[in-house]
C-alpha atoms as a PDB file:
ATOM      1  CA  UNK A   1      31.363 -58.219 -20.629  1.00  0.00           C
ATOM      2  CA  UNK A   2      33.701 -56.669 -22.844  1.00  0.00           C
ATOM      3  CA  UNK A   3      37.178 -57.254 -23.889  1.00  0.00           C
ATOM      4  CA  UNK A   4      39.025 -55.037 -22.492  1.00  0.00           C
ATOM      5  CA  UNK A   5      36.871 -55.940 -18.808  1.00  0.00           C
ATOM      6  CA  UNK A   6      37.411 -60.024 -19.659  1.00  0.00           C
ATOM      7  CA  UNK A   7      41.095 -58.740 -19.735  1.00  0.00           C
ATOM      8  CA  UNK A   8      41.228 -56.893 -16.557  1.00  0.00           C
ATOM      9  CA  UNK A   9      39.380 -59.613 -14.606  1.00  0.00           C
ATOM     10  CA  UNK A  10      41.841 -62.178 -15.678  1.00  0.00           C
ATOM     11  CA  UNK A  11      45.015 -60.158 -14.831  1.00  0.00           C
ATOM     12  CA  UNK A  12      43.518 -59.343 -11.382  1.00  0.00           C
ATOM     13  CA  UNK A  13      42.817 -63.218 -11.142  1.00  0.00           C
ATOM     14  CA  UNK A  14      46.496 -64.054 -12.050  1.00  0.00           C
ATOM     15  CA  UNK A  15      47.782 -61.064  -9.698  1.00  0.00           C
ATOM     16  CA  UNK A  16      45.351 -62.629  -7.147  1.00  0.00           C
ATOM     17  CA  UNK A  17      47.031 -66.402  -7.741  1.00  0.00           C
ATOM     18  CA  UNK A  18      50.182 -64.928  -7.635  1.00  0.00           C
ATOM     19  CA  UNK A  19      49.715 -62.655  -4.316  1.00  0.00           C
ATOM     20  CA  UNK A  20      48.882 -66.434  -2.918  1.00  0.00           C
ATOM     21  CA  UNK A  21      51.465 -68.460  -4.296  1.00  0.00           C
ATOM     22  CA  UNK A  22      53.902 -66.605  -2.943  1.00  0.00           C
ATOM     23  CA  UNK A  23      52.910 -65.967   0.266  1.00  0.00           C
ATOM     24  CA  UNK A  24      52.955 -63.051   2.978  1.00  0.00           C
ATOM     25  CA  UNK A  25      55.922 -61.129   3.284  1.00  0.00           C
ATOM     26  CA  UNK A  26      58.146 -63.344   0.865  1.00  0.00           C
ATOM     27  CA  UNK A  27      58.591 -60.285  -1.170  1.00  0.00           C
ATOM     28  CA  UNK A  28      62.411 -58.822  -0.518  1.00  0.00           C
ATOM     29  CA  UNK A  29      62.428 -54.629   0.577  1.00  0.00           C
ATOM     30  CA  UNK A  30      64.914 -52.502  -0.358  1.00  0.00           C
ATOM     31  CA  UNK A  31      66.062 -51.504   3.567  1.00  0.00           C
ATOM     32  CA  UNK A  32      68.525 -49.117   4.145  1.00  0.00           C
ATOM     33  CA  UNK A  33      71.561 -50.969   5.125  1.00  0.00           C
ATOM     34  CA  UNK A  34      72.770 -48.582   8.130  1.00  0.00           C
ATOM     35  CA  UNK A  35      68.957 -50.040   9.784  1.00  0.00           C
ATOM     36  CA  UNK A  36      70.947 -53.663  10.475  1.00  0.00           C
ATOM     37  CA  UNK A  37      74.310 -52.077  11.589  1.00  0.00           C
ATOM     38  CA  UNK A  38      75.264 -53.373  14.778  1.00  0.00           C
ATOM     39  CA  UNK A  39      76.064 -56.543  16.686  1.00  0.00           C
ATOM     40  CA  UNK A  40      74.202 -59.594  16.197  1.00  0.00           C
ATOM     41  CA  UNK A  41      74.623 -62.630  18.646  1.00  0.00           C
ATOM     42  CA  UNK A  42      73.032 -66.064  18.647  1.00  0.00           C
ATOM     43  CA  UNK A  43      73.980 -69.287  20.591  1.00  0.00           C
ATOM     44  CA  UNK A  44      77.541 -69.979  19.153  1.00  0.00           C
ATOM     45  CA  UNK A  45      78.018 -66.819  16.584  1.00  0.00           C
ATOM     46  CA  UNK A  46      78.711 -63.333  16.200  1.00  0.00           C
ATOM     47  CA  UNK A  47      77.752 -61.220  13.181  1.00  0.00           C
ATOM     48  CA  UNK A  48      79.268 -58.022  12.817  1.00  0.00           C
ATOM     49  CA  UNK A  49      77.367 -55.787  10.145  1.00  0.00           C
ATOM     50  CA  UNK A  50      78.218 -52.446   9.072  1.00  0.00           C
ATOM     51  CA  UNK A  51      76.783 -50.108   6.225  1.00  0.00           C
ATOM     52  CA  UNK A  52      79.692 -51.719   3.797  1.00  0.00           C
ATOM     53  CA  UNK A  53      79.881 -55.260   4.763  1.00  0.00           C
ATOM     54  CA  UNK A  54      80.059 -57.573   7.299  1.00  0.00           C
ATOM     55  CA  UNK A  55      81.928 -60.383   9.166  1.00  0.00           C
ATOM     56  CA  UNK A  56      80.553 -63.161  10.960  1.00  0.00           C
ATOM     57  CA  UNK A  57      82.570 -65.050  14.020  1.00  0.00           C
ATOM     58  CA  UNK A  58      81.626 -68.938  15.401  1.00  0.00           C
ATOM     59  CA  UNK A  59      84.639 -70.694  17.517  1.00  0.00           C
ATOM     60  CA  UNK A  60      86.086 -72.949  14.312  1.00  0.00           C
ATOM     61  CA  UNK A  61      84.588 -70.980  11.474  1.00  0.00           C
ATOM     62  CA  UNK A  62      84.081 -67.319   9.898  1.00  0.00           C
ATOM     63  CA  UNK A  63      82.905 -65.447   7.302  1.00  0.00           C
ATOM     64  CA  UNK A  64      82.843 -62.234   5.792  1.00  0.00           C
ATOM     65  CA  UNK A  65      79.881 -60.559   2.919  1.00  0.00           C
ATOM     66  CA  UNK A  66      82.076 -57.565   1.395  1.00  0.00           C
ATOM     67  CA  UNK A  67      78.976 -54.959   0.834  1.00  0.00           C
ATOM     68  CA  UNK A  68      75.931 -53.596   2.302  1.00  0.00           C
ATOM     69  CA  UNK A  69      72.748 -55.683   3.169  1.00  0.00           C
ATOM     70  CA  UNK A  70      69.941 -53.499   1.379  1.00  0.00           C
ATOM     71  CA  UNK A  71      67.170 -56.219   1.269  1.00  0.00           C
ATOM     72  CA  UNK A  72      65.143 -57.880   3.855  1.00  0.00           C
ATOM     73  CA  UNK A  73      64.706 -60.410   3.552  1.00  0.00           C
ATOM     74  CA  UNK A  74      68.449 -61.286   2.096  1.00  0.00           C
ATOM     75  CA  UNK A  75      70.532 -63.743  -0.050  1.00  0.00           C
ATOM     76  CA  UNK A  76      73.750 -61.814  -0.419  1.00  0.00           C
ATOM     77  CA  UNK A  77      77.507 -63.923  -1.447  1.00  0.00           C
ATOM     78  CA  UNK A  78      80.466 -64.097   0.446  1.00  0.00           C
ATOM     79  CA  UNK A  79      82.789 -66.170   2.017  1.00  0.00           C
ATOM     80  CA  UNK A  80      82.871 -69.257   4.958  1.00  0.00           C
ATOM     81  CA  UNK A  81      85.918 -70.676   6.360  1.00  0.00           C
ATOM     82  CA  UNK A  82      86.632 -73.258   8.761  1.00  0.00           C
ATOM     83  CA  UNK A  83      89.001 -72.296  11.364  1.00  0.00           C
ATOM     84  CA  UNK A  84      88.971 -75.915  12.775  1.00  0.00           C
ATOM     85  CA  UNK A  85      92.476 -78.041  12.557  1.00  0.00           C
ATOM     86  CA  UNK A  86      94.554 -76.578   9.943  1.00  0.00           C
ATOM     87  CA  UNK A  87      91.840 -75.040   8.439  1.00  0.00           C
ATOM     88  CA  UNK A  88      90.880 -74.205   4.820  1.00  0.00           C
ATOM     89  CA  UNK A  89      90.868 -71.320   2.265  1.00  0.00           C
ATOM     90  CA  UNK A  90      87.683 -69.411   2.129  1.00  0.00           C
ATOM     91  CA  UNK A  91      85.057 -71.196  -0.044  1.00  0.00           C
ATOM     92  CA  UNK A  92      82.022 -68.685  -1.616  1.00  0.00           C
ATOM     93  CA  UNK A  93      78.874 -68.648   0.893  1.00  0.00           C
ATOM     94  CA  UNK A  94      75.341 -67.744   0.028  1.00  0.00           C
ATOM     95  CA  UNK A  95      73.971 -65.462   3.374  1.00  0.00           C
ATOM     96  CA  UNK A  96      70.277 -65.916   3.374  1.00  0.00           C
ATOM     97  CA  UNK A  97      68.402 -64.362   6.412  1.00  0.00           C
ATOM     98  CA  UNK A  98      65.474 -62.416   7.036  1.00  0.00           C
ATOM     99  CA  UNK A  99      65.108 -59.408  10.114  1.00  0.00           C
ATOM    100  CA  UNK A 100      62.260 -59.056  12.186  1.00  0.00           C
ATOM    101  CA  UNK A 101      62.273 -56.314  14.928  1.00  0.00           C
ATOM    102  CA  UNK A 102      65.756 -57.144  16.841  1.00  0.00           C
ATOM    103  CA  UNK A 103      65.825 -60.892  15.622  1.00  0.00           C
ATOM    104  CA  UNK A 104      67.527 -62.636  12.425  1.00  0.00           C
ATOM    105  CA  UNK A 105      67.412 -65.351  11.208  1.00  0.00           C
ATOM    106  CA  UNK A 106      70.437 -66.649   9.288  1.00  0.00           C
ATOM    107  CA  UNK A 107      70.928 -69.551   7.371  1.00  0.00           C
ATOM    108  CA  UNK A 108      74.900 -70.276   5.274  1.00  0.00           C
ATOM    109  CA  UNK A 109      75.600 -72.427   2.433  1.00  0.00           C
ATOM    110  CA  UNK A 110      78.220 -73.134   0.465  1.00  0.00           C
ATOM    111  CA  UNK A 111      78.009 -72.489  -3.468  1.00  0.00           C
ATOM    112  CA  UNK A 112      80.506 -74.812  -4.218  1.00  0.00           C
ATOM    113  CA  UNK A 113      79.457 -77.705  -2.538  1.00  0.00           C
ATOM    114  CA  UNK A 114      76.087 -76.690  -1.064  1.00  0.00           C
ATOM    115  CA  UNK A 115      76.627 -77.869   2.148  1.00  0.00           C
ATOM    116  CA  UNK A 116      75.435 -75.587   5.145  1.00  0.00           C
ATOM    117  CA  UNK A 117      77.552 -73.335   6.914  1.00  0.00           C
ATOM    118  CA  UNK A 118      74.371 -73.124   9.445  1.00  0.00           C
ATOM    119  CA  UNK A 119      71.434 -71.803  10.850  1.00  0.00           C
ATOM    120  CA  UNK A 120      71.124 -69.296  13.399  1.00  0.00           C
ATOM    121  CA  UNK A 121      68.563 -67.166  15.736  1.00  0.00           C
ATOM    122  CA  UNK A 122      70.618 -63.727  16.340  1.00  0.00           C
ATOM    123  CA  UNK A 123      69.477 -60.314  18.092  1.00  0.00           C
ATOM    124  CA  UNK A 124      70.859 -57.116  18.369  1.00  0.00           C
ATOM    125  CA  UNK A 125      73.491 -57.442  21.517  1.00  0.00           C
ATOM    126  CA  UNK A 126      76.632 -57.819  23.126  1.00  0.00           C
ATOM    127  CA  UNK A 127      79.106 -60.669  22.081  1.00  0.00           C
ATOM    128  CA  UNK A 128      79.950 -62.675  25.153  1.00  0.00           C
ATOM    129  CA  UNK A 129      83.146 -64.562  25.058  1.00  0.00           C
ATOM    130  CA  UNK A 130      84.104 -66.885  22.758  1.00  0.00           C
ATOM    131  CA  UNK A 131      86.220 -69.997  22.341  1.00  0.00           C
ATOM    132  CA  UNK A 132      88.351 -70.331  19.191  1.00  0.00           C
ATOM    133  CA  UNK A 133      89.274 -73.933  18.014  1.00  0.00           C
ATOM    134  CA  UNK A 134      92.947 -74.221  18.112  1.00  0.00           C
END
């Protein structure tokens, strides 16, 4: 075997390891963002998305992620609030999520204390009703 075909086998090894390692479909797309503009509802939240940003609703807490979501799957910054009592400033939120068909998943944390702002199963829908804390 030759050099340069020692070489190539190796890289295709290490592309092979890597391919592995990572996993199946843990590679982010570029998507184009007006594909996830809509309404998306889950059990207790409401996420709002349009081509420039987006604003999620749960009955003590929001949030808002000021630009487009062009990956899937996503980590994109914003904000979380609590709504609950007197309620708080908005802290920075990392949005991390991934869209399947009609269904995302959703998951928020905090940056600055990285506790979660939740989880969440969403589709494409209609908000029902919801109860704001007072």
């Amino acid at each position: 075997m030759t050099a340069l075909g020692f070489h190539r086998l190796a890289l295709a090894a290490l592309l092979a390891a890597f391919a592995v390692a990572c996993g199946p479909g843990s590679a982010s797309t570029a998507i184009d963002p007006s594909t996830l503009v809509g309404t998306w509802v889950g059990e207790g939240v409401v996420l709002t998305v349009t081509d420039s940003g987006s604003h999620l609703e749960r009955p003590c807490a929001h949030g808002d992620i000021p630009g487009a979501i062009a990956q899937n799957p996503f980590s994109v910054a914003g904000t979380f609030a609590s709504d609950a009592g007197p309620g708080g400033p908005a802290r920075p939120a990392l949005y991390n999520g991934r869209v399947v068909g009609a269904t995302m998943t959703l998951d928020i944390r905090l940056t600055d204390t990285n506790d979660s702002g939740g989880s969440f199963t969403l589709s494409r829908g209609s908000p029902s009703p919801m109860v704001k804390c007072v």
